[in-house]
Each structure stands twice: as C-alpha cells, then as structure tokens.
C-alpha atoms as a PDB file:
ATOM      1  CA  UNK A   1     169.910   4.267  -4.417  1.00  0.00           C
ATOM      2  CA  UNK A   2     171.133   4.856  -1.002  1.00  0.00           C
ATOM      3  CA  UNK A   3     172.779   8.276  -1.706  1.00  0.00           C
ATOM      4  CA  UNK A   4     169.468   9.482  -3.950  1.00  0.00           C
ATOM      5  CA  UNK A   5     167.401   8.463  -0.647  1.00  0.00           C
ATOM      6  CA  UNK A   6     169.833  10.274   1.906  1.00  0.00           C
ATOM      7  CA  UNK A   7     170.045  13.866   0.287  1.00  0.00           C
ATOM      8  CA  UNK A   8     166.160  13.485  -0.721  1.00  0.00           C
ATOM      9  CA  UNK A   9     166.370  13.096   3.317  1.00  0.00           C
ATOM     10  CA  UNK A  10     168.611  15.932   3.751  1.00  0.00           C
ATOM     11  CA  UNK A  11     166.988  18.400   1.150  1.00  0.00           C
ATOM     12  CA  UNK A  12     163.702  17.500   2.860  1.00  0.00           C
ATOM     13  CA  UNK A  13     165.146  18.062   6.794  1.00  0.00           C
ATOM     14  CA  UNK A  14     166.558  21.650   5.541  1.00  0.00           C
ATOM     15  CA  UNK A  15     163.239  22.460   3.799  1.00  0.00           C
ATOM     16  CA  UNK A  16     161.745  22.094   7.013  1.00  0.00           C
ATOM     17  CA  UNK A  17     163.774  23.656   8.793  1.00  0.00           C
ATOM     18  CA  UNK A  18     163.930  26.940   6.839  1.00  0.00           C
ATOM     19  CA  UNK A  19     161.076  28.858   7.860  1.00  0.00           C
ATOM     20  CA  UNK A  20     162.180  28.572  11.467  1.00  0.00           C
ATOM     21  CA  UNK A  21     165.129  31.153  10.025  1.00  0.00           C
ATOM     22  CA  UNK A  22     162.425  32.852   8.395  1.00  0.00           C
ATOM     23  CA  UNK A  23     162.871  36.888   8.699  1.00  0.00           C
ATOM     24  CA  UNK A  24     160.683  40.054   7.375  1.00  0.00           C
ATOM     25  CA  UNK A  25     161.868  43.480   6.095  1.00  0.00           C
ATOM     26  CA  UNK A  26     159.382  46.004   7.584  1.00  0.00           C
ATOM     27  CA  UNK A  27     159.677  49.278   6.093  1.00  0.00           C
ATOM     28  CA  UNK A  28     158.342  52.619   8.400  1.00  0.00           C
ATOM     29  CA  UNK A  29     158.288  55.767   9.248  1.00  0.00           C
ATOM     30  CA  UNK A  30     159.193  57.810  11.785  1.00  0.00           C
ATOM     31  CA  UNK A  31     160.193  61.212  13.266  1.00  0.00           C
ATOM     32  CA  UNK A  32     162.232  63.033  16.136  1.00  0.00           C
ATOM     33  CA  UNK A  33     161.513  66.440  17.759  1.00  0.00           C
ATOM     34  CA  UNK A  34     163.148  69.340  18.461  1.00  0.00           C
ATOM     35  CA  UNK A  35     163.808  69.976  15.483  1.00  0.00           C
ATOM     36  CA  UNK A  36     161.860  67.631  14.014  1.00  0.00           C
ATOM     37  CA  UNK A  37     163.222  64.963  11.233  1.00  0.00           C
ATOM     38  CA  UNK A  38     161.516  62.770   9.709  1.00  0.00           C
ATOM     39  CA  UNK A  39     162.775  59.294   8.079  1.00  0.00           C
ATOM     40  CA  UNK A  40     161.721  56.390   5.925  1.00  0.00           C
ATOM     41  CA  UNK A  41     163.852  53.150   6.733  1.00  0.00           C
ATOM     42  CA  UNK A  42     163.751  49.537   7.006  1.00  0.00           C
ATOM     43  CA  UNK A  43     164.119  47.275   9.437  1.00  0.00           C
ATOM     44  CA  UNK A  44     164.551  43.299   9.885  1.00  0.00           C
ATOM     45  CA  UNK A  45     162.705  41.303  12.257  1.00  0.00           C
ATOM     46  CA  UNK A  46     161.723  37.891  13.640  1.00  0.00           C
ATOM     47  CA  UNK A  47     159.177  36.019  12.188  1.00  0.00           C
ATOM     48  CA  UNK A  48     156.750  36.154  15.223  1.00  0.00           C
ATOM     49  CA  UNK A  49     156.419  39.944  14.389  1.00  0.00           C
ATOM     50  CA  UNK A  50     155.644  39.695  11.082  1.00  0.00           C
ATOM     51  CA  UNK A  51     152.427  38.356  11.369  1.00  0.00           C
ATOM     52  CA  UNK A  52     150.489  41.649  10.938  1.00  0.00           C
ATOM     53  CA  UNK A  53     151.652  45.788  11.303  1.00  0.00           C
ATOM     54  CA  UNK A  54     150.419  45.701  15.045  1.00  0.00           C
ATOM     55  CA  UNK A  55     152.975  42.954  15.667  1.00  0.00           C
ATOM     56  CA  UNK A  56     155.157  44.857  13.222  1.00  0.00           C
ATOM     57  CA  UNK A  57     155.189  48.012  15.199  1.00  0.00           C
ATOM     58  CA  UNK A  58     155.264  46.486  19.070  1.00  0.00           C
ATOM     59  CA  UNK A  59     158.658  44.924  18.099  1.00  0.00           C
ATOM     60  CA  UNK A  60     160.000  48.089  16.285  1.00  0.00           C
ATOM     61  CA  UNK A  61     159.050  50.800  18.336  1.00  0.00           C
ATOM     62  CA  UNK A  62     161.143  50.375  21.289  1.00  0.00           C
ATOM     63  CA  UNK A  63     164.413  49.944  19.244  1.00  0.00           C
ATOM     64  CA  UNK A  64     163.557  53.169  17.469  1.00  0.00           C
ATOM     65  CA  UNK A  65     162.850  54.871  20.982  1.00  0.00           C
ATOM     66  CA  UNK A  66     166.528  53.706  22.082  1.00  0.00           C
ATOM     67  CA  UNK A  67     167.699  55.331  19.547  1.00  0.00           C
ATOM     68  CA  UNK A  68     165.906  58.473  19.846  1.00  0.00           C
ATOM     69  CA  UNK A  69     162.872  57.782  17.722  1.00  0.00           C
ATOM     70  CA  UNK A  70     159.025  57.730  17.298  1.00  0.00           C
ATOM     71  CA  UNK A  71     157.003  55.191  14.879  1.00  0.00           C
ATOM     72  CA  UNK A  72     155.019  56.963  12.821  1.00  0.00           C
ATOM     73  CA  UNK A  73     153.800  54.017  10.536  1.00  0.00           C
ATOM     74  CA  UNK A  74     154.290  50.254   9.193  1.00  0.00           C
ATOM     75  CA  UNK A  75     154.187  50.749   5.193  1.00  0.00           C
ATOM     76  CA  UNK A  76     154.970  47.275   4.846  1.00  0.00           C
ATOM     77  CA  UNK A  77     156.235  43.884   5.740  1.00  0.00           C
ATOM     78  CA  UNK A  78     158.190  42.119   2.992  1.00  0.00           C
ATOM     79  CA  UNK A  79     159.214  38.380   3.120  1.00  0.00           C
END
C-alpha cells in the first residue's frame, strides 16, 4: 500500500512539474538582402513566448537578426 501511495505521489509531483519544461516549435519565415533569400524554418522556444505569434515573433526576431536575418512571418506555433 505504501509503495502504490508513493509513486501515485511521484507520478503526480512529475505531472506537475512538466509543463514548467513545456516548449513550442514555431515555424516562420524569413528573408536576407542583397541578394535576397528567402527561408521557411523552425524554431524552439520557451513557453512564455508561445502564448500568441506577437510573443512568437519578439523572441525570434532578434536571434534571426544575429544571424543575419529578417522575420517575415509566424505560420505557426506547435506544442
């Protein structure tokens, strides 16, 4: 009885705990000048920016400017 009522316990605490961890996929677009390229990717990010494509694209858009990029567009958050 003990051992059924500790990993109910345990199963419950890591329930819990899991959307802390939680993730999304975003998937954009974006482009470069001179010459110009465009590119379709995806991208993971923290659950506070997955809230809406807004919150999406202020968390993306600078790591795609470090790396030479513009956002074009949020298609869509997954997970």
């Amino acid at each position: 009885m003990k051992r059924t009522l500790l990993s109910l316990a345990t199963l419950a605490a890591l329930t819990a705990a899991a959307p802390a961890f939680a993730d999304c996929t975003v998937k954009y677009k974006a482009k470069q000048d001179n010459p110009l390229q465009l590119k379709a990717g995806e991208a993971t990010l923290p659950d506070s920016a997955c809230g809406s494509e807004s919150a999406a694209a202020a968390a993306l858009a600078p790591k795609l400017a470090k790396e030479g990029w513009t956002l074009l567009a949020i298609v869509a958050i997954l997970g």
